[in-house]
N, C-alpha and C. Protein backbone atom coordinates (compact mmCIF):
# COMPACT_ATOMS: atom_id res chain seq x y z
N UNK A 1 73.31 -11.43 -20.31
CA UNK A 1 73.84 -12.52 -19.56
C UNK A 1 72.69 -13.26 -18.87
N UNK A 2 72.76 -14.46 -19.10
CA UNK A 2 71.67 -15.65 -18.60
C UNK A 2 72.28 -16.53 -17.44
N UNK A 3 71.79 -16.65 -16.18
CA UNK A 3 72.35 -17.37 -15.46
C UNK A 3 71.24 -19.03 -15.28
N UNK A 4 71.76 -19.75 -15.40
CA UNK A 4 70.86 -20.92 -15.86
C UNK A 4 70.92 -21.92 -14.29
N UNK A 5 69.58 -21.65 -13.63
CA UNK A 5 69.62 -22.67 -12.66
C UNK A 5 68.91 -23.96 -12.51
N UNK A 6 69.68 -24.94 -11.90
CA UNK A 6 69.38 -26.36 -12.03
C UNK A 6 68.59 -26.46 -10.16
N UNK A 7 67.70 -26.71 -10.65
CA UNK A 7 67.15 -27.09 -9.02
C UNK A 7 66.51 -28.68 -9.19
N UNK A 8 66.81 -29.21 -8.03
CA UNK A 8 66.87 -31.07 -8.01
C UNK A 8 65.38 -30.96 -7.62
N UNK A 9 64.74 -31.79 -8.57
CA UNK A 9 62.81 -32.25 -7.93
C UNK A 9 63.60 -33.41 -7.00
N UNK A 10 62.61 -33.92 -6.00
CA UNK A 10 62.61 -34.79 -5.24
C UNK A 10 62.05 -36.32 -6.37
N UNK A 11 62.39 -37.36 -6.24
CA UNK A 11 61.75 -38.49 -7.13
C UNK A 11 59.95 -38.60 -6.07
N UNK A 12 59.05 -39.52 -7.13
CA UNK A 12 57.95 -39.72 -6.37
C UNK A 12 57.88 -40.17 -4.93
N UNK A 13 56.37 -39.37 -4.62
CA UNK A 13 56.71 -39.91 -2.95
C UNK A 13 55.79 -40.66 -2.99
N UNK A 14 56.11 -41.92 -1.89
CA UNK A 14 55.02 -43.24 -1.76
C UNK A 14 53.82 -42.81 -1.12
N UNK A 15 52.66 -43.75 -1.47
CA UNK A 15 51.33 -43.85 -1.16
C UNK A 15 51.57 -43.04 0.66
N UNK A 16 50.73 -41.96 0.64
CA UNK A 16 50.69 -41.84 2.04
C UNK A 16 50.07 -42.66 3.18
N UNK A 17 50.21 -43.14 4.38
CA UNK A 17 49.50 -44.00 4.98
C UNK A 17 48.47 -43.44 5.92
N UNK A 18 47.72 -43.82 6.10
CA UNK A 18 46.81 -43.62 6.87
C UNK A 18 46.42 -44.34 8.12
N UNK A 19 47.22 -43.87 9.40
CA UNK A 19 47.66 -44.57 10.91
C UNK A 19 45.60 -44.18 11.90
N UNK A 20 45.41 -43.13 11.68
CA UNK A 20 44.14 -43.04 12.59
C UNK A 20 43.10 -42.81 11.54
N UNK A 21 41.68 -43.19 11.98
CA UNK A 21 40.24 -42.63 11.43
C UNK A 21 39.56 -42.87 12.10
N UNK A 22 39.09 -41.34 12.27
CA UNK A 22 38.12 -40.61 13.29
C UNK A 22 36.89 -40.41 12.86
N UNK A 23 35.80 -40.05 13.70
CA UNK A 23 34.51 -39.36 12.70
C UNK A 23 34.93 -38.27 11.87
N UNK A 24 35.51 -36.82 12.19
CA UNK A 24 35.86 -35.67 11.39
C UNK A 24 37.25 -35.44 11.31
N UNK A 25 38.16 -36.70 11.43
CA UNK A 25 39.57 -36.19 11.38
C UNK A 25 40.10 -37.42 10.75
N UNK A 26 41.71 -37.56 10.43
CA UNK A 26 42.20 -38.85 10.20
C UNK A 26 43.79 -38.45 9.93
N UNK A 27 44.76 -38.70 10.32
CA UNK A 27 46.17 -39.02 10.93
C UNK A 27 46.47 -39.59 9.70
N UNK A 28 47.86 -38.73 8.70
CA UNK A 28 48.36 -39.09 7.58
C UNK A 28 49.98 -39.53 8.18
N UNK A 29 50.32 -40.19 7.46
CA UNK A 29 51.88 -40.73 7.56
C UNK A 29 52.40 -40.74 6.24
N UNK A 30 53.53 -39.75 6.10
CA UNK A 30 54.54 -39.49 4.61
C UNK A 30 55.81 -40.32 5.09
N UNK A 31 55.74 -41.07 4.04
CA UNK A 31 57.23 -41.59 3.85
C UNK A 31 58.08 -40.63 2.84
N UNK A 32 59.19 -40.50 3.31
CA UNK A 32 59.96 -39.68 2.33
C UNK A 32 60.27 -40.33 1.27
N UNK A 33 60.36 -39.91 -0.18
CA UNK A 33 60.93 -40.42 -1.34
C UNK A 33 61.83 -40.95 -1.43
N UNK A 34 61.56 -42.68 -1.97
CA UNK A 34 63.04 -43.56 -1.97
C UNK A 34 64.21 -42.56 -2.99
N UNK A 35 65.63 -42.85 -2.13
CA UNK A 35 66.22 -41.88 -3.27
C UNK A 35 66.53 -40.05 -3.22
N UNK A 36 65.43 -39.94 -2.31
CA UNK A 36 65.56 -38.44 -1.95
C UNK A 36 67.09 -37.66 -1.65
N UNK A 37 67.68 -36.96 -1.84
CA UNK A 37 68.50 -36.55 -1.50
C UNK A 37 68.69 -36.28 0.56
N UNK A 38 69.43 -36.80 1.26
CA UNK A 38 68.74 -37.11 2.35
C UNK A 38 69.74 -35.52 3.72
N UNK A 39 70.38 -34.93 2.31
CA UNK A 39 71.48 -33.74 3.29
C UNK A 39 70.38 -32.11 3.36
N UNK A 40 69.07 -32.86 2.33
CA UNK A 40 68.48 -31.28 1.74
C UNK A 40 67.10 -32.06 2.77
N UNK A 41 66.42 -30.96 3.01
CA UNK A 41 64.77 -30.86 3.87
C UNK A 41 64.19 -30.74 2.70
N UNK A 42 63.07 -31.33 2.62
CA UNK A 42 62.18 -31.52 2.18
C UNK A 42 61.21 -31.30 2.74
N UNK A 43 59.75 -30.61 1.92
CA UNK A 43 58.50 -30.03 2.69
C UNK A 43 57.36 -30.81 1.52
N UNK A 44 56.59 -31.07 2.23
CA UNK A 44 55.38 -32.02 1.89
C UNK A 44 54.07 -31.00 1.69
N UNK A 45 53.14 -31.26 0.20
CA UNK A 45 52.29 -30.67 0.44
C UNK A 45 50.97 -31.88 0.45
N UNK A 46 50.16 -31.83 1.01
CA UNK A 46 49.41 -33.26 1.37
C UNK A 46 47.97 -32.60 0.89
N UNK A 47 47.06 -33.12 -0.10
CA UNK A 47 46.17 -32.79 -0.71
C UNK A 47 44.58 -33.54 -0.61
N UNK A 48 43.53 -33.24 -0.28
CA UNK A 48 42.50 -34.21 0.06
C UNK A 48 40.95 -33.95 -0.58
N UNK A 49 40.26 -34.45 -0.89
CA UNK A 49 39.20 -34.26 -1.42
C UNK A 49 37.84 -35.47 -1.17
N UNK A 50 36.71 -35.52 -1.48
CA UNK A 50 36.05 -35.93 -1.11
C UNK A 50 35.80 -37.29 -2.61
N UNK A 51 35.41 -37.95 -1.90
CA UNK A 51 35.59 -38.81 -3.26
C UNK A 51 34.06 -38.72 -4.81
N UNK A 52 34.44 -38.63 -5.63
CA UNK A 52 33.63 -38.24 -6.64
C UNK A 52 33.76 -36.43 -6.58
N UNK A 53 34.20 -35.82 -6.17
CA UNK A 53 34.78 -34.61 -6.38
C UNK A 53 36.17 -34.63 -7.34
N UNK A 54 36.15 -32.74 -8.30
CA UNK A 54 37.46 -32.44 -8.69
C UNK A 54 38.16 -31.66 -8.32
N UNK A 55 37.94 -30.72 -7.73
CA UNK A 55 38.54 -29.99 -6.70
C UNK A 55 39.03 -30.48 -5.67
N UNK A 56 40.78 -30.35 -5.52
CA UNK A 56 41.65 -31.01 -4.38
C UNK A 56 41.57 -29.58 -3.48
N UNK A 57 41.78 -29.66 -1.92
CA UNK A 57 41.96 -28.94 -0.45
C UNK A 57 43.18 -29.11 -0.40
N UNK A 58 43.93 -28.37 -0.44
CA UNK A 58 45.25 -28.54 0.14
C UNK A 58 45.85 -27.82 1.86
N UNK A 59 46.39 -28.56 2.40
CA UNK A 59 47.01 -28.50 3.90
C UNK A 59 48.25 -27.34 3.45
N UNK A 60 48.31 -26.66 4.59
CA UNK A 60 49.55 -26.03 4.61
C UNK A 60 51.02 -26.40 4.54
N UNK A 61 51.66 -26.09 3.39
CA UNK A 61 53.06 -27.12 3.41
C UNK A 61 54.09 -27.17 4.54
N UNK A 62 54.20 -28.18 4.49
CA UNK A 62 54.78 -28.74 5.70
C UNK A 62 56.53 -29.73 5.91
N UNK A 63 57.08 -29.68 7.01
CA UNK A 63 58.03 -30.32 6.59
C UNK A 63 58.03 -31.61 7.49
N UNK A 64 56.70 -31.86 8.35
CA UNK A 64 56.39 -32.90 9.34
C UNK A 64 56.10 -34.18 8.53
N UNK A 65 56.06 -35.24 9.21
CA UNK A 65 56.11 -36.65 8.08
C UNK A 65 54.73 -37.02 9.17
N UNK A 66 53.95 -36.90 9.57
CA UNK A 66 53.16 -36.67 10.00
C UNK A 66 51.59 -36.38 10.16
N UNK A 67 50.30 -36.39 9.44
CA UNK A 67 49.76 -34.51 9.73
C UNK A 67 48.23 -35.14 9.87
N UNK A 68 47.84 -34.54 10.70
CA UNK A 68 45.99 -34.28 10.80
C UNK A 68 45.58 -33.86 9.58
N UNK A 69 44.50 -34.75 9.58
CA UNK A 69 43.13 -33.77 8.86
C UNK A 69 42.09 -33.38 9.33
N UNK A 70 41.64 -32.41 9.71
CA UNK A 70 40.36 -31.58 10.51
C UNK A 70 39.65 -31.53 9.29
N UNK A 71 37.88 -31.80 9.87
CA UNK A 71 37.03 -30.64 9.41
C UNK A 71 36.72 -31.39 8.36
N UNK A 72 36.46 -32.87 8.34
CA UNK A 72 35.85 -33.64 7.53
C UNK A 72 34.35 -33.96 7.63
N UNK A 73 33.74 -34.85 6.93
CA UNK A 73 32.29 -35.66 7.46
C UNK A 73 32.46 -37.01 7.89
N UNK A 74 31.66 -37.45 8.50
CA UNK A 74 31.52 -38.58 9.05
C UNK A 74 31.15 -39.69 8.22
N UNK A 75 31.27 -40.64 8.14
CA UNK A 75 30.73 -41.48 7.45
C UNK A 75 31.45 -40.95 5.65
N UNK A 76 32.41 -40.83 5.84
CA UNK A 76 32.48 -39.98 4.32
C UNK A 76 33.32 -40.83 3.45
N UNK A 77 33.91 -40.90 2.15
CA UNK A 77 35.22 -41.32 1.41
C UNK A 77 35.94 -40.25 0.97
N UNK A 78 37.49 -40.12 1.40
CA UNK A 78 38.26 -39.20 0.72
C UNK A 78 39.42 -39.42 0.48
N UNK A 79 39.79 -38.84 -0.67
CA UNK A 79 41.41 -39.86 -1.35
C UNK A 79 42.29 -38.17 -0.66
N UNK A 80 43.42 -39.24 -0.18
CA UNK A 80 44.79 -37.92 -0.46
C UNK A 80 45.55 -38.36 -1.05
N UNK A 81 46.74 -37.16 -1.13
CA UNK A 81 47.62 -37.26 -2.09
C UNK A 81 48.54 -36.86 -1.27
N UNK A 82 49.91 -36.47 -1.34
CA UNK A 82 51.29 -35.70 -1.27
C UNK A 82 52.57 -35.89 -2.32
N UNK A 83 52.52 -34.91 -1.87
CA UNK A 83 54.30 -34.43 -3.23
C UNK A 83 54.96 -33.74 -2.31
N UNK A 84 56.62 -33.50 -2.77
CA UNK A 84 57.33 -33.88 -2.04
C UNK A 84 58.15 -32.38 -3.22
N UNK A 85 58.96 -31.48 -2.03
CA UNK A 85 59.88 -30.53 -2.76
C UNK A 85 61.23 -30.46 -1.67
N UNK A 86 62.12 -30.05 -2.31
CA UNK A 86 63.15 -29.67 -1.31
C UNK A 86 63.52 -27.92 -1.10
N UNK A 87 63.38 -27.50 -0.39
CA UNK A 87 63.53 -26.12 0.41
C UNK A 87 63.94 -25.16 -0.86
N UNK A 88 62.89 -24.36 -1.29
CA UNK A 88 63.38 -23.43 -2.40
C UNK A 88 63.51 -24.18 -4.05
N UNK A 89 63.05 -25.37 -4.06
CA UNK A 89 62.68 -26.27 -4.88
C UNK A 89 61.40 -25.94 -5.59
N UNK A 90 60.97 -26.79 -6.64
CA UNK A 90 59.84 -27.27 -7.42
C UNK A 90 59.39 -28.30 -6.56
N UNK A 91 57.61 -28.82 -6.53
CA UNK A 91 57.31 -30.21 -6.12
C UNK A 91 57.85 -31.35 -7.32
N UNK A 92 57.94 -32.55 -6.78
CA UNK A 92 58.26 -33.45 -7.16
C UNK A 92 56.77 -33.69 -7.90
N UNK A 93 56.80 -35.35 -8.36
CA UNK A 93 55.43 -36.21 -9.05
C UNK A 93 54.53 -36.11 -7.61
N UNK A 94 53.50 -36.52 -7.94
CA UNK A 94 52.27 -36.41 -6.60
C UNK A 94 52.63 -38.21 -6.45
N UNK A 95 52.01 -38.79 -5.32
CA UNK A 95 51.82 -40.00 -5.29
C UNK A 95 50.66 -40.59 -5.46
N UNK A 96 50.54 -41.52 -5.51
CA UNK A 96 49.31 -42.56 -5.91
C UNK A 96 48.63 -41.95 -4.89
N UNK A 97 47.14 -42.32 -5.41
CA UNK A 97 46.08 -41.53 -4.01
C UNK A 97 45.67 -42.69 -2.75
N UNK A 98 45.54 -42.46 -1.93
CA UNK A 98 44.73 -43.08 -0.94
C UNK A 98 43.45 -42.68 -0.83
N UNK A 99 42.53 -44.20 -0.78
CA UNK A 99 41.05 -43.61 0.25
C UNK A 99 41.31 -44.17 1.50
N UNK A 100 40.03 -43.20 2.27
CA UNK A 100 39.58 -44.09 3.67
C UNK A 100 38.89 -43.32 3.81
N UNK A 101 38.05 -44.18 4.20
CA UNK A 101 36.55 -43.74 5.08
C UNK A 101 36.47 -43.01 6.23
N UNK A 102 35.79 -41.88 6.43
CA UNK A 102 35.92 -41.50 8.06
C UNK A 102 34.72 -42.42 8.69
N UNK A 103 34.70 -42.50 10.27
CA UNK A 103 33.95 -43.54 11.17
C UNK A 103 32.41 -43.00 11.27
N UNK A 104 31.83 -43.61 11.43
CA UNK A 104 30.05 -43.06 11.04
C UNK A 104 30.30 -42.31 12.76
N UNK A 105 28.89 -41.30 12.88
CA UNK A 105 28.43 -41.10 14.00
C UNK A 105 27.52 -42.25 14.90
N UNK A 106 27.54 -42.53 16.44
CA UNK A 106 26.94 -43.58 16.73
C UNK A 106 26.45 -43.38 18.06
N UNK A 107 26.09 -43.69 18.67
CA UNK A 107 25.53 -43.80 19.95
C UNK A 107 25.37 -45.19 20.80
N UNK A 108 26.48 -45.31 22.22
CA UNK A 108 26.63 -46.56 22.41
C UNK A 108 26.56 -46.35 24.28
N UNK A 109 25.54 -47.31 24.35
CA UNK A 109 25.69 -47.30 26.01
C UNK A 109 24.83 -48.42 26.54
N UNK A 110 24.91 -48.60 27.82
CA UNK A 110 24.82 -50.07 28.39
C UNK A 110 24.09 -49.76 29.82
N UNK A 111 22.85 -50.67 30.45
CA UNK A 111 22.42 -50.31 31.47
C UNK A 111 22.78 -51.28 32.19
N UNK A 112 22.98 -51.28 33.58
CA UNK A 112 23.01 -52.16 34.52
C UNK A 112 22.06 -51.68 35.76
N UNK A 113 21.37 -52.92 36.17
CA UNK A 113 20.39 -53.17 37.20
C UNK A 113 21.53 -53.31 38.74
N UNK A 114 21.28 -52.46 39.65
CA UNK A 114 21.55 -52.60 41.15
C UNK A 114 20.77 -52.97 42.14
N UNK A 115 20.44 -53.89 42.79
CA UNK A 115 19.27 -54.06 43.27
C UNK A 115 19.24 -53.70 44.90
N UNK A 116 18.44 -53.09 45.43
CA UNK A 116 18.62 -53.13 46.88
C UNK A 116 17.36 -53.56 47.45
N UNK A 117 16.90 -53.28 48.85
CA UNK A 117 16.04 -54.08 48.93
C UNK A 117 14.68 -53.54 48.79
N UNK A 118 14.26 -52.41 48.74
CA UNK A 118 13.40 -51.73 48.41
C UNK A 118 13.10 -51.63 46.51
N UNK A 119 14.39 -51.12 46.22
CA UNK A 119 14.00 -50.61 45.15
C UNK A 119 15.31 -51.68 43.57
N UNK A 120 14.42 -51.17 42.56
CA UNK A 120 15.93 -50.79 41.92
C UNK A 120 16.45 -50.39 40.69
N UNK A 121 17.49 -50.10 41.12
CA UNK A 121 18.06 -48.74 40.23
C UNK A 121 18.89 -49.13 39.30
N UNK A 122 18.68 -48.22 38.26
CA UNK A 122 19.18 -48.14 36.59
C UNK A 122 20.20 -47.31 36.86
N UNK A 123 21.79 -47.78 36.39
CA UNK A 123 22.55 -47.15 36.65
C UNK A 123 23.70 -46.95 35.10
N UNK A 124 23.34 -46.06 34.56
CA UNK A 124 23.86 -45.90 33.27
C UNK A 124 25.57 -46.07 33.12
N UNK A 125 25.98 -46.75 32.30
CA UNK A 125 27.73 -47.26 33.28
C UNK A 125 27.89 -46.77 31.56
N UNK A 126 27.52 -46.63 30.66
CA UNK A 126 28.20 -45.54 29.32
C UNK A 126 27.66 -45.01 28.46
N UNK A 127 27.87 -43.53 28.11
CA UNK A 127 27.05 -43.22 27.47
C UNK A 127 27.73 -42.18 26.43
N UNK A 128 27.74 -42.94 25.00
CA UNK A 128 28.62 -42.03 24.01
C UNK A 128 27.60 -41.25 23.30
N UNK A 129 27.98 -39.90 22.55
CA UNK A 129 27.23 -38.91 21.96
C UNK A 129 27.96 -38.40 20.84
N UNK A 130 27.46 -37.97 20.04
CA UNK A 130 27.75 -37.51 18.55
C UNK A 130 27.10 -35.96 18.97
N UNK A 131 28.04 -34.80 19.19
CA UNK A 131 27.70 -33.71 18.84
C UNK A 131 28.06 -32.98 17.27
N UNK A 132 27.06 -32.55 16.41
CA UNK A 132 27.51 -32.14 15.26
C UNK A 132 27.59 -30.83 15.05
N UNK A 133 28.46 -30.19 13.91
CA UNK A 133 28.77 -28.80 13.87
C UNK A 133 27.85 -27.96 14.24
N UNK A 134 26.53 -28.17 14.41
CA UNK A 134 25.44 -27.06 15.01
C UNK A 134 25.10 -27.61 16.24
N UNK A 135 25.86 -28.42 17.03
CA UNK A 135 25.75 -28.75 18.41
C UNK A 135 24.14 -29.65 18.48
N UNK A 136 23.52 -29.82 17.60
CA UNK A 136 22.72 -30.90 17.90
C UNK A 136 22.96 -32.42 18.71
N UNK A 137 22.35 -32.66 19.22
CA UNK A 137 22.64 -34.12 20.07
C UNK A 137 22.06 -35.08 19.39
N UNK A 138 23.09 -35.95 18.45
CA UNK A 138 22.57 -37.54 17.99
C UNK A 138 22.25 -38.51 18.69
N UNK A 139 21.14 -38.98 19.47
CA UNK A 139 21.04 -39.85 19.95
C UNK A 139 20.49 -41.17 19.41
């Protein structure tokens, strides 16, 4: 005896968007699949790589429409992807890839002169820093 089960793929999921970019991070946004069955959950697996690489990273699957990426480079190009399953399902098609750039490292600050009557003083009003994974200081 054969019991024959039918499990529903989700249809393709759209281009993921990309809402933030950071130096080592960047903020994905999943739209759910036009068409999706909308009574069943669906869990997203969101996939990323560096560009001119073949090996995809994959994120922990998820059911957030949502998601960070940690633990990138700066100044970098990387395409993602996501596909789309429903709870105890197969994934669906992957979607078209996205790039984006993460933000270079930089160093930005501004002096202003105070004058009194003797002297006068340098008064540093900002001062941004790039610490990198071995805690070096980019200045």
């Amino acid at each position: 005896m054969y019991i024959l089960l039918c499990v529903a793929v989700p249809p393709k999921c759209s281009t993921p968007a990309v809402t933030y970019v950071g130096i080592w991070s960047v903020w994905v946004t999943i739209t759910p699949p036009a068409g999706a069955d909308t009574s069943k959950k669906l869990i997203y697996l969101i996939e990323y790589r560096k560009d001119g690489q073949t090996a995809w990273q994959s994120l922990p699957e998820t059911g957030h429409t949502t998601v960070h990426i940690t633990g990138l480079e700066a100044s970098t190009i990387y395409q993602i992807k996501v596909a789309a399953k429903y709870v105890g399902g197969e994934f669906g098609p992957e979607s078209d890839v996205v790039g984006v750039e993460t933000r270079p490292r930089k160093c930005c600050y501004r002096l202003r002169r105070f004058r009194s009557r003797e002297t006068c003083y340098v008064m540093l009003i900002r001062l941004s820093y790039a610490i990198d994974a071995a805690s070096e200081i980019q200045i």
